[in-house]
N, C-alpha and C. Protein backbone atom coordinates (compact mmCIF):
# COMPACT_ATOMS: atom_id res chain seq x y z
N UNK A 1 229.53 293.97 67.71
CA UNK A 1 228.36 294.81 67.61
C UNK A 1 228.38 295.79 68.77
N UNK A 2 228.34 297.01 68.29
CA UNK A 2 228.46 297.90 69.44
C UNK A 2 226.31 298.64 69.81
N UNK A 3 226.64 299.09 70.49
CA UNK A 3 225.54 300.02 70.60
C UNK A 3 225.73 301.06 71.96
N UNK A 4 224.64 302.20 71.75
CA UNK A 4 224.00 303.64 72.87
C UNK A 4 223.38 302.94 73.17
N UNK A 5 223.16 303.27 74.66
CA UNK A 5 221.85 303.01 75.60
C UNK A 5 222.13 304.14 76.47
N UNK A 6 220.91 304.50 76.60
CA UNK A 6 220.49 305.81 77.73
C UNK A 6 219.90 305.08 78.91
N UNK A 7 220.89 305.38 80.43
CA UNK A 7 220.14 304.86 81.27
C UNK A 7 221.01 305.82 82.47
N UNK A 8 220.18 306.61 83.11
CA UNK A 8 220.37 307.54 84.23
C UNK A 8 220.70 308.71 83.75
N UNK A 9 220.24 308.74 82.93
CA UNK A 9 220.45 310.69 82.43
C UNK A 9 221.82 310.14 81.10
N UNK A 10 222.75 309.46 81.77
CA UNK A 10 223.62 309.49 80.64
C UNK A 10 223.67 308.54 79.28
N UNK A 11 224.26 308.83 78.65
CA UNK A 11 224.53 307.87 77.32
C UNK A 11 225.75 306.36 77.50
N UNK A 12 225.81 305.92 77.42
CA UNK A 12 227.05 304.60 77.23
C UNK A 12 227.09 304.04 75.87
N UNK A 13 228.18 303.62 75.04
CA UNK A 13 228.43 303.22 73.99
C UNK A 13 229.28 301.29 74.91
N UNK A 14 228.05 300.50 74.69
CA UNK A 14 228.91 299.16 74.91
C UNK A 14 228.43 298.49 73.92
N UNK A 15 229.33 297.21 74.14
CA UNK A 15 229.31 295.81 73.41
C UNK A 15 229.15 294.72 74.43
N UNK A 16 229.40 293.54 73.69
CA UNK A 16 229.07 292.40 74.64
C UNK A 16 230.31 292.00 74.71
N UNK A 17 229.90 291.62 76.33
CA UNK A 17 230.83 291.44 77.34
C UNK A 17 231.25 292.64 77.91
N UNK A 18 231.09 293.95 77.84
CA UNK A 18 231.67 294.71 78.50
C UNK A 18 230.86 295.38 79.70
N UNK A 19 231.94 295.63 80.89
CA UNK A 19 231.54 295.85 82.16
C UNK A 19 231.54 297.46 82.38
N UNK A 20 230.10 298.22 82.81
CA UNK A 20 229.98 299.20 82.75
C UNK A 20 229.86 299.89 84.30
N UNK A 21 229.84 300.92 84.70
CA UNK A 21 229.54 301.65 85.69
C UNK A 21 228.01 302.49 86.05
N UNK A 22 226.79 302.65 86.19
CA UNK A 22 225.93 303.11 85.87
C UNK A 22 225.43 303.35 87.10
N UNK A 23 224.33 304.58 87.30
CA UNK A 23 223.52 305.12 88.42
C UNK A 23 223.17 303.72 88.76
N UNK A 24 222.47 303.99 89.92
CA UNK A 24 222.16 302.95 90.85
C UNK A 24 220.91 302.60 90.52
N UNK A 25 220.75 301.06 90.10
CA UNK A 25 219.82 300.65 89.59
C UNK A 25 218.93 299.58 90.77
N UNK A 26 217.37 299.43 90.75
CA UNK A 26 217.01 298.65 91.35
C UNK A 26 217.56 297.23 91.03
N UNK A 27 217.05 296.36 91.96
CA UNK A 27 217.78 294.86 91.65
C UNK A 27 218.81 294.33 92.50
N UNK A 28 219.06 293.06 92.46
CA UNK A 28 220.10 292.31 93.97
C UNK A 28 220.76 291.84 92.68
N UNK A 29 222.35 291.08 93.07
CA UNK A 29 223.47 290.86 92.60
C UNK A 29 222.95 289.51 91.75
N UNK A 30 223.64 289.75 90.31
CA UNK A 30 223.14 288.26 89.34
C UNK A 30 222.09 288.69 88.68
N UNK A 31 220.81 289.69 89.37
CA UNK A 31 219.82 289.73 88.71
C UNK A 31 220.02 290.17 87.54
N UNK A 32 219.05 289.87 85.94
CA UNK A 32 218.71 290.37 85.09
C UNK A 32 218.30 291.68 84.78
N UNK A 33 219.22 292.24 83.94
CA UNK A 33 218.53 294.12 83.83
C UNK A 33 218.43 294.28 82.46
N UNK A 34 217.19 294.81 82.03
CA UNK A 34 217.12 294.93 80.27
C UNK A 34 217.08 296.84 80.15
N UNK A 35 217.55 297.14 79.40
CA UNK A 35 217.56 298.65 79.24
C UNK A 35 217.25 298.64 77.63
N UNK A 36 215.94 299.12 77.63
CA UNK A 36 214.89 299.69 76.14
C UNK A 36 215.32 300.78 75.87
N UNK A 37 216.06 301.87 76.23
CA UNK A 37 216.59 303.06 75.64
C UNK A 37 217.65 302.55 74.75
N UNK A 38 217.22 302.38 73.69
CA UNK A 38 218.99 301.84 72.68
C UNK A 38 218.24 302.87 71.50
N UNK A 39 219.51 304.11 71.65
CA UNK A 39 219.65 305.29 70.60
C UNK A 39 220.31 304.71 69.14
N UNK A 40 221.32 303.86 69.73
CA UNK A 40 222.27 303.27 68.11
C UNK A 40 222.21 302.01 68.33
N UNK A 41 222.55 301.31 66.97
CA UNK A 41 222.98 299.84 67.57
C UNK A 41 224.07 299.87 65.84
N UNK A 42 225.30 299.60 65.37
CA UNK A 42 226.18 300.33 64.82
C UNK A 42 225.90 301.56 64.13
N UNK A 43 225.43 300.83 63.11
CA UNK A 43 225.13 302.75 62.09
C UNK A 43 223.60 302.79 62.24
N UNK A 44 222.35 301.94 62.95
CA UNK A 44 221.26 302.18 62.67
C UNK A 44 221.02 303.18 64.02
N UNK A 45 220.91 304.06 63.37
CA UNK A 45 220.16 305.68 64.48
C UNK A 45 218.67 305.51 64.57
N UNK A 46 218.27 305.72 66.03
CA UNK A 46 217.05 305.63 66.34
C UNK A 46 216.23 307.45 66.25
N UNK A 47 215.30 307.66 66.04
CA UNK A 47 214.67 308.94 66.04
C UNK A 47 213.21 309.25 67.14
N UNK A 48 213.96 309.27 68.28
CA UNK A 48 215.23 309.14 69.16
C UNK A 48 215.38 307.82 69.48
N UNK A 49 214.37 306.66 69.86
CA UNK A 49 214.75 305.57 70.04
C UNK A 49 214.34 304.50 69.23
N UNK A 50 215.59 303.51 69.00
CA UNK A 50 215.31 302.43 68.17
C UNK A 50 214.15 301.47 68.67
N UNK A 51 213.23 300.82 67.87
CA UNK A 51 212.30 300.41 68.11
C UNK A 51 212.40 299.08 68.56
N UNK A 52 211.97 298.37 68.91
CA UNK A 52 212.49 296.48 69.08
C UNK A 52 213.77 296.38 69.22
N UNK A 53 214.39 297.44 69.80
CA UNK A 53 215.89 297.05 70.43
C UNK A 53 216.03 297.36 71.48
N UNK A 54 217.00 296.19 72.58
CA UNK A 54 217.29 296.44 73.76
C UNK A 54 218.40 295.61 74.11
N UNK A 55 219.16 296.25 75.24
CA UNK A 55 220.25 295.63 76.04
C UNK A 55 220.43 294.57 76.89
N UNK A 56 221.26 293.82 77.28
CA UNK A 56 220.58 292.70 78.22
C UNK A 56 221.94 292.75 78.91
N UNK A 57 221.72 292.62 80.32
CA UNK A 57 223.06 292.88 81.39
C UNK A 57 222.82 291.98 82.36
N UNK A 58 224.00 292.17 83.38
CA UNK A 58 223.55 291.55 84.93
C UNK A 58 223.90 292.29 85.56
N UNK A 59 223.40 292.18 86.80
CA UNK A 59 224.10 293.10 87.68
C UNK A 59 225.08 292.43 88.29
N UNK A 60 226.09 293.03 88.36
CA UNK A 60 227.87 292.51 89.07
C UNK A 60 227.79 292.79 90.53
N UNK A 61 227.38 293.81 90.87
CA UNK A 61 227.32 294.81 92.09
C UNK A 61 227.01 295.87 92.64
N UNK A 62 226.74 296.29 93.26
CA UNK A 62 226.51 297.74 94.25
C UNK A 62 227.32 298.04 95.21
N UNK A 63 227.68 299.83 95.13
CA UNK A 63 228.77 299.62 96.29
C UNK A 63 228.47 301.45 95.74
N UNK A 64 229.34 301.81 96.16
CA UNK A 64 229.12 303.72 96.10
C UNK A 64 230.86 304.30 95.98
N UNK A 65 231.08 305.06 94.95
CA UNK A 65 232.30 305.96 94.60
C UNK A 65 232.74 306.80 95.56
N UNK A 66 234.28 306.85 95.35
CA UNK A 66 235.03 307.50 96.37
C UNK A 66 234.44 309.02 96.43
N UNK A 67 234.78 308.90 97.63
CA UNK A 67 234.33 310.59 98.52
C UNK A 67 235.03 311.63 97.70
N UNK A 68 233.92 312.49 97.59
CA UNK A 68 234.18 314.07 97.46
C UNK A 68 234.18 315.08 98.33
N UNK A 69 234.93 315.93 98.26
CA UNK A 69 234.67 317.04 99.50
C UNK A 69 234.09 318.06 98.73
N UNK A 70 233.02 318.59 99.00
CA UNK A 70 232.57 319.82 99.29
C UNK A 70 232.82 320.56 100.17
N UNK A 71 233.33 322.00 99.42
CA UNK A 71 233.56 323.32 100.59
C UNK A 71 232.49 324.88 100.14
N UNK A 72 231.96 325.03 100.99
CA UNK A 72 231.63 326.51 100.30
C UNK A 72 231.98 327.25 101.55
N UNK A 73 231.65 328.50 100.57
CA UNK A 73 232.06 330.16 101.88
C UNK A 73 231.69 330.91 101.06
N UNK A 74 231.80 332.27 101.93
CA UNK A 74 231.32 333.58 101.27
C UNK A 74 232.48 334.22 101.47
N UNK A 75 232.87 334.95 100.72
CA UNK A 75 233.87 335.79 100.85
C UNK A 75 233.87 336.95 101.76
N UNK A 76 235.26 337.36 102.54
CA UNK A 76 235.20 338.25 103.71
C UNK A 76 233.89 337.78 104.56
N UNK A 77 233.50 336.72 104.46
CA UNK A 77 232.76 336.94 105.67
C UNK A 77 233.04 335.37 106.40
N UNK A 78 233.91 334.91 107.87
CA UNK A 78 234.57 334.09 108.41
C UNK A 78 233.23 333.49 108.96
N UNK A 79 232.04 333.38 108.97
CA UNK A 79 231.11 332.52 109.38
C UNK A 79 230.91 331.59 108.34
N UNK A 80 230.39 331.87 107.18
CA UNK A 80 229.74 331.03 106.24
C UNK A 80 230.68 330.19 105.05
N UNK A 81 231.22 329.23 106.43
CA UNK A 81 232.33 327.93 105.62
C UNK A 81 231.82 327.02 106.09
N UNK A 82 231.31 325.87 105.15
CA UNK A 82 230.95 324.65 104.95
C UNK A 82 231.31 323.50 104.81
N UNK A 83 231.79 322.38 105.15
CA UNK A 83 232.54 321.09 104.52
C UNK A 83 231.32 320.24 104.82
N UNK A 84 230.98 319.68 103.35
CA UNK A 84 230.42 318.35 102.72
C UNK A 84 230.87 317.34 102.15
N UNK A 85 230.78 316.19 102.47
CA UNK A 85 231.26 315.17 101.70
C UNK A 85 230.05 314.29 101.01
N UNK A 86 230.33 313.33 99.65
CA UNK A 86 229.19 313.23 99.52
C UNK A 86 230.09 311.75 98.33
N UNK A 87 229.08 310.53 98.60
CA UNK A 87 229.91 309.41 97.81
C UNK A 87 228.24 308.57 97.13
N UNK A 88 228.48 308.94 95.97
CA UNK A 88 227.39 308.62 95.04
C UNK A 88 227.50 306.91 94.55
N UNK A 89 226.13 306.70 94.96
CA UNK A 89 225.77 305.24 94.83
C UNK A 89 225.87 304.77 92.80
N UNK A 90 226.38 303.57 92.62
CA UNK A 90 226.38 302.87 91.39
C UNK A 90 226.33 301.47 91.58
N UNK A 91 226.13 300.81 90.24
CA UNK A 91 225.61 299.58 89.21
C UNK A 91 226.91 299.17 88.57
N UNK A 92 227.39 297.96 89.43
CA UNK A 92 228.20 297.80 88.57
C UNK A 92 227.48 296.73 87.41
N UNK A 93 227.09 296.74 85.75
CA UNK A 93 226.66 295.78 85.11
C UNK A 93 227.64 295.64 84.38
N UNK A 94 227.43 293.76 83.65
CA UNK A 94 228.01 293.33 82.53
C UNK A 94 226.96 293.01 81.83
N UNK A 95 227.73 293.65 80.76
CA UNK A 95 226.59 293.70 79.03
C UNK A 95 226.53 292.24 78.67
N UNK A 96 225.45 291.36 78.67
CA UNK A 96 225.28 289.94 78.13
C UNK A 96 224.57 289.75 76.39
N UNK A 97 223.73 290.39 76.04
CA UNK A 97 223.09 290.09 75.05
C UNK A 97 223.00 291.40 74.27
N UNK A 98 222.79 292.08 73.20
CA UNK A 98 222.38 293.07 72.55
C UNK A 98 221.45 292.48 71.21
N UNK A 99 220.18 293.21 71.50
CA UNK A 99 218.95 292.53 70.36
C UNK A 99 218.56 294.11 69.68
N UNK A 100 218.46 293.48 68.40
CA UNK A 100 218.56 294.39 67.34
C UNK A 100 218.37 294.22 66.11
């Protein structure tokens, strides 16, 4: 059984048992996370969301993605160069239950 769930702006297509990557969610390691945004669950389409359906996960972990560099500048002009780096926090969950 597959299903959509919307959680942090984006979409995910999982099943059970599978280990996802997601914005950084409240909650400590083990805890229970239910996500009520479920758009699909196989062919039943929600308009926009399915009603009495939801996801059931754990949380695996927290920890934050490898560094990016940011550079900006202005062209011809040798003052306005910038270096940013910037390493965005995530959720690691595993999908336990899907109700539907």
């Amino acid at each position: 059984m597959k299903a959509v769930i919307k959680t942090g702006g984006k979409q995910y297509v999982v099943s059970e048992g599978d280990v996802i990557y997601v914005e950084k969610l409240p909650g400590k390691e083990k805890d229970k996370v239910t996500f009520d945004e479920v758009l699909m669950i196989d062919s039943k389409i929600g308009n926009p969301i399915l009603a009495n359906a939801s996801v059931e996960g754990v949380i695996v972990k927290h920890g934050k993605q490898k560094k990016i560099r940011i550079f900006t500048y202005k062209s011809k002009d040798r003052s306005n160069r910038k270096t940013q780096g910037h390493r965005q926090p995530y959720t690691k969950v595993e999908i336990t239950k899907i109700n539907g």
